[in-house]
Protein backbone atom coordinates (compact mmCIF):
# COMPACT_ATOMS: atom_id res chain seq x y z
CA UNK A 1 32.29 18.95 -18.54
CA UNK A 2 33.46 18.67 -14.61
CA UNK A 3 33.81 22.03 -12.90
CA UNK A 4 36.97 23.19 -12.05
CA UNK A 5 38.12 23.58 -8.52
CA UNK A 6 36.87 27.61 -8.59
CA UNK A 7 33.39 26.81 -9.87
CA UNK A 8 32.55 24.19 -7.69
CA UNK A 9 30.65 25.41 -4.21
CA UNK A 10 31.66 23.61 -1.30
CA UNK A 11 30.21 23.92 2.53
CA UNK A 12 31.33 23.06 6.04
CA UNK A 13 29.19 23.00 9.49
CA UNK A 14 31.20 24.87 12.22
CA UNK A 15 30.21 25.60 15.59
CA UNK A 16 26.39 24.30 14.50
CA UNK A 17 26.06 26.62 11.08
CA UNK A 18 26.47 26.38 7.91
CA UNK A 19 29.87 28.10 6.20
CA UNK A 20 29.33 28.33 2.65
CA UNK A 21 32.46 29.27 -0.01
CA UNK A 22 32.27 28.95 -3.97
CA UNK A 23 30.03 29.45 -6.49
CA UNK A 24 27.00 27.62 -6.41
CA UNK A 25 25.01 29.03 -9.18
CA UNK A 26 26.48 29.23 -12.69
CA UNK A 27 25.11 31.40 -15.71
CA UNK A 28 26.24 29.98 -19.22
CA UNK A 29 26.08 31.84 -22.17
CA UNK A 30 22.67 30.80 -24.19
CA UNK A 31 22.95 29.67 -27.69
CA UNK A 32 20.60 30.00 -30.28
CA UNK A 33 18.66 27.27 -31.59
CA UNK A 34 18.03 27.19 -35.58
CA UNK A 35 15.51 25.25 -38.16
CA UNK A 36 18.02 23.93 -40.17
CA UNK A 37 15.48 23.05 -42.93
CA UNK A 38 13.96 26.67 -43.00
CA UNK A 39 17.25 28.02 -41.40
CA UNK A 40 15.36 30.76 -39.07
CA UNK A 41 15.56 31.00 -35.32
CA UNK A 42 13.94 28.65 -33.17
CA UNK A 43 14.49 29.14 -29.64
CA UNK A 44 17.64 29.87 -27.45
CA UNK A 45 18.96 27.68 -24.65
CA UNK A 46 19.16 29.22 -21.28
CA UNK A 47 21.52 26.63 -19.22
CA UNK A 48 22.38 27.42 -15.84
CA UNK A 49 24.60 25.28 -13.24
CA UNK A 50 22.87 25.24 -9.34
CA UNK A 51 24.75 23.30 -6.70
CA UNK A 52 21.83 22.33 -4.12
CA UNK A 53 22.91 21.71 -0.23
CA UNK A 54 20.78 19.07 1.15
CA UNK A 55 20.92 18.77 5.25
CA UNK A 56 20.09 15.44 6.53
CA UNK A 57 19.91 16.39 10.33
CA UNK A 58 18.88 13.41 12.02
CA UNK A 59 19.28 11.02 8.99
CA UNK A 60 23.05 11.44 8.85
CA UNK A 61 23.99 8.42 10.68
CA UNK A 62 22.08 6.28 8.13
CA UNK A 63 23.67 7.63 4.91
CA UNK A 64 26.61 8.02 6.52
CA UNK A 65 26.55 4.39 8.05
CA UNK A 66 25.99 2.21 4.89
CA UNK A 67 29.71 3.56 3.73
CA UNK A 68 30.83 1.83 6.57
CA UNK A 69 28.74 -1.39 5.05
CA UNK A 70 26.61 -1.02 7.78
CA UNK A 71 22.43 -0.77 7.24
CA UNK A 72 20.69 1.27 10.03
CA UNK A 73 17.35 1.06 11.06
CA UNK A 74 14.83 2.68 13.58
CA UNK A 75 12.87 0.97 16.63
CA UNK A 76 9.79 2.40 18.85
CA UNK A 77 10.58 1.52 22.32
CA UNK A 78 7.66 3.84 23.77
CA UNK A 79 5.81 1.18 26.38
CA UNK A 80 2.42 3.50 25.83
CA UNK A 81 2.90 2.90 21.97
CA UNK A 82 0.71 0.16 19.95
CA UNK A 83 4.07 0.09 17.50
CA UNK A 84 6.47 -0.74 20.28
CA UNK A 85 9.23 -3.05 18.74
CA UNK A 86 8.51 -1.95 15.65
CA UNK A 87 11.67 -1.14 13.40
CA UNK A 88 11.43 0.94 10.48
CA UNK A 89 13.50 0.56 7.60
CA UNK A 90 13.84 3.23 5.49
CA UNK A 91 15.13 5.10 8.03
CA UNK A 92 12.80 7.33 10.65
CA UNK A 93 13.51 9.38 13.30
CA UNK A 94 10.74 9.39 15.20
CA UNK A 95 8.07 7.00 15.30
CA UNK A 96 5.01 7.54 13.07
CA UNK A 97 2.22 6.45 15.74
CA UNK A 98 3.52 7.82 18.89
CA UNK A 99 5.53 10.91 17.58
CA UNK A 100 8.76 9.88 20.13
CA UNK A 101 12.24 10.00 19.01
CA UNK A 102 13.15 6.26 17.82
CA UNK A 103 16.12 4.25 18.77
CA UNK A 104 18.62 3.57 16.13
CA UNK A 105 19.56 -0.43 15.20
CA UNK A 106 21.66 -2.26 13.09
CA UNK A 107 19.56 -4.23 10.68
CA UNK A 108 22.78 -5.15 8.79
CA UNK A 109 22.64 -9.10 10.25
CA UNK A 110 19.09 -9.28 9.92
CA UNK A 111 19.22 -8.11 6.29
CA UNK A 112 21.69 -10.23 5.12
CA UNK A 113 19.82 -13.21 6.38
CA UNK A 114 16.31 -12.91 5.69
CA UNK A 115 15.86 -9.83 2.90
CA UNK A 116 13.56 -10.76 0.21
CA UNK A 117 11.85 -9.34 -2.73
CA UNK A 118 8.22 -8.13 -1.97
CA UNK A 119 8.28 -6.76 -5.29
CA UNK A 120 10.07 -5.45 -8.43
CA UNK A 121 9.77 -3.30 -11.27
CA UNK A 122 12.32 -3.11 -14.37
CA UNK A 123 12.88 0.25 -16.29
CA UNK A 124 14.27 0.97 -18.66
CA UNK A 125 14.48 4.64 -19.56
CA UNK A 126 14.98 7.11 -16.91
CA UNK A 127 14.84 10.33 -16.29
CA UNK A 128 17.53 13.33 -16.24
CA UNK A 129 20.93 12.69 -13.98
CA UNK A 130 20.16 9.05 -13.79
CA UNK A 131 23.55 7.30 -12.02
CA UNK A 132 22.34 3.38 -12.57
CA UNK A 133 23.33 0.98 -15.13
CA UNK A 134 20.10 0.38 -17.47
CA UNK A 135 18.00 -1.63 -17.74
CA UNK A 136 17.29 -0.14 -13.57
CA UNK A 137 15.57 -3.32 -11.29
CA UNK A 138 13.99 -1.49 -9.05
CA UNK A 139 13.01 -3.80 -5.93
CA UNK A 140 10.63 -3.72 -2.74
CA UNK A 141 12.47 -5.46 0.03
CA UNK A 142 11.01 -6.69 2.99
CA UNK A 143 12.45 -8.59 6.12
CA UNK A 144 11.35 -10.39 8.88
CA UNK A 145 8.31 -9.64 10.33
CA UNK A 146 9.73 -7.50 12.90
CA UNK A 147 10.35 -4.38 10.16
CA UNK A 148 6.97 -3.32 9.56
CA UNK A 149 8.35 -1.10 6.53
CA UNK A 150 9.37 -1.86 3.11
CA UNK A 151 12.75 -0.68 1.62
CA UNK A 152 13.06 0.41 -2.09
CA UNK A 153 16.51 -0.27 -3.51
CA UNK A 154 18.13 -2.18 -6.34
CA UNK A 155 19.47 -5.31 -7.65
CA UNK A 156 22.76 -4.93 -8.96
CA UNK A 157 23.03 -8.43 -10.48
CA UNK A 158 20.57 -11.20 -11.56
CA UNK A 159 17.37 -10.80 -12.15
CA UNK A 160 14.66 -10.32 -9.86
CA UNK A 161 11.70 -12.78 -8.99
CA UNK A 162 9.36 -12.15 -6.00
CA UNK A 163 10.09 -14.00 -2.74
CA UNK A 164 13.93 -13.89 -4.12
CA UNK A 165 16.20 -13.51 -1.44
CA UNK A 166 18.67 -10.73 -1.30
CA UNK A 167 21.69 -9.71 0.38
CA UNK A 168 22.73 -5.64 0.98
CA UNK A 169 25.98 -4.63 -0.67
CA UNK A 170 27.48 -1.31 0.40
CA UNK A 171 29.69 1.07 -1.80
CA UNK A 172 32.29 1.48 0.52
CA UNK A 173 35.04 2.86 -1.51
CA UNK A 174 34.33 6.59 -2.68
CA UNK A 175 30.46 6.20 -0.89
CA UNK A 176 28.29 9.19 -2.40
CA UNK A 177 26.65 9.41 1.15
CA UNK A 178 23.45 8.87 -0.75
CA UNK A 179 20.48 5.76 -1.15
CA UNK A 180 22.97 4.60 -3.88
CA UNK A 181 25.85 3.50 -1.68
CA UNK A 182 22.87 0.52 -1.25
CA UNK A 183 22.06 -1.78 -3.49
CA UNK A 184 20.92 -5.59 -3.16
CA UNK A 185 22.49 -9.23 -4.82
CA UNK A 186 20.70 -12.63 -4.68
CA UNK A 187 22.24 -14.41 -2.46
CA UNK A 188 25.31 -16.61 -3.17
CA UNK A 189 26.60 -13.90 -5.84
CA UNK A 190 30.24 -14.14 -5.43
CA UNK A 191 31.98 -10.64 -4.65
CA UNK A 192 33.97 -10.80 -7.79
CA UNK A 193 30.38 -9.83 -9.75
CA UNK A 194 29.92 -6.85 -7.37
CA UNK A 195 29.72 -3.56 -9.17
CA UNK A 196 33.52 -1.69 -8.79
CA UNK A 197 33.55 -0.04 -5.17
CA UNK A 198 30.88 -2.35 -3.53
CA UNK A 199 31.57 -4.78 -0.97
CA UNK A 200 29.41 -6.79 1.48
């Protein structure tokens, strides 16, 4: 059941800090859990609600970006680096050889025109609060060979084959400002069999 509008915790940043106002943690009354067949006690549920605050810091831009239909990536540009030119997709702030702050690039162009499918996996059970469609096709994505990373994401439509290529679509209207605002096609999917709030 959705929370109503006094149950629900909500927080702001102002002047650098956290301002937090709601509830964020919800008791529920337990209930009791009976055998039917031998109709004794069992067990008791003990539910509670938490509302979690996650800070992305220097990651904002990224989650924030691809809501905007626009996939960020990372670049060392440290001369004294053995990585420099080396973009990093997912996402890092600072580079993982030379420690140094990383410059932020838009790998939306690139990704479009050369993602493919290093590798896949299908599943189809999930765990708890799972958001995607099953049967879930999990794919590796890599790009040219200027991204020395691999991306994880997920083909929304088709069916996934290594060396496949793949273009991003972006949830753009209502964007969670999560991973799942991203999600991958094969290319030459029309954008009428997008999933509803995804565009390219």
């Amino acid at each position: 059941m959705p929370k109503t509008e006094e149950e629900m915790g909500f927080v702001e940043v102002i002047d650098g800090k956290y301002k937090i106002r709601g509830k964020f943690h919800i008791i529920e009354k337990n209930q009791p859990i009976f055998d039917k067949n031998e109709n004794k006690l069992a067990g008791i549920t003990n539910p509670r609600d938490m509302t979690y605050i996650h800070s992305y810091g220097g990651e904002a831009i990224f989650f924030e970006s691809l809501g905007k239909g626009r996939l960020l990536a990372t670049r060392c540009d440290n001369d004294n680096c053995l990585a420099k030119g080396s973009v990093f997709e997912p996402f890092r702030i600072y580079c993982p050889d030379c420690l140094r702050k990383a410059m932020i690039v838009d790998i939306t162009d690139k990704a479009k025109n050369c993602a493919r499918i290093h590798s896949f996996i299908i599943t189809h059970r999930s765990g708890a609060f799972n958001m995607l469609p099953k049967p879930i096709k999990f794919i590796n994505v890599e790009f040219d060979e200027e991204v020395k990373t691999i991306l994880m994401s997920v083909l929304a439509v088709g069916e996934p084959k290594i060396g496949k290529r793949v273009i991003p679509i972006f949830r753009t209207k209502d964007p969670t400002y999560t991973i799942l605002d991203l999600m991958f096609v094969p290319e030459n999917t029309p954008e009428s069999d997008l999933p509803a709030g995804f565009t390219f």
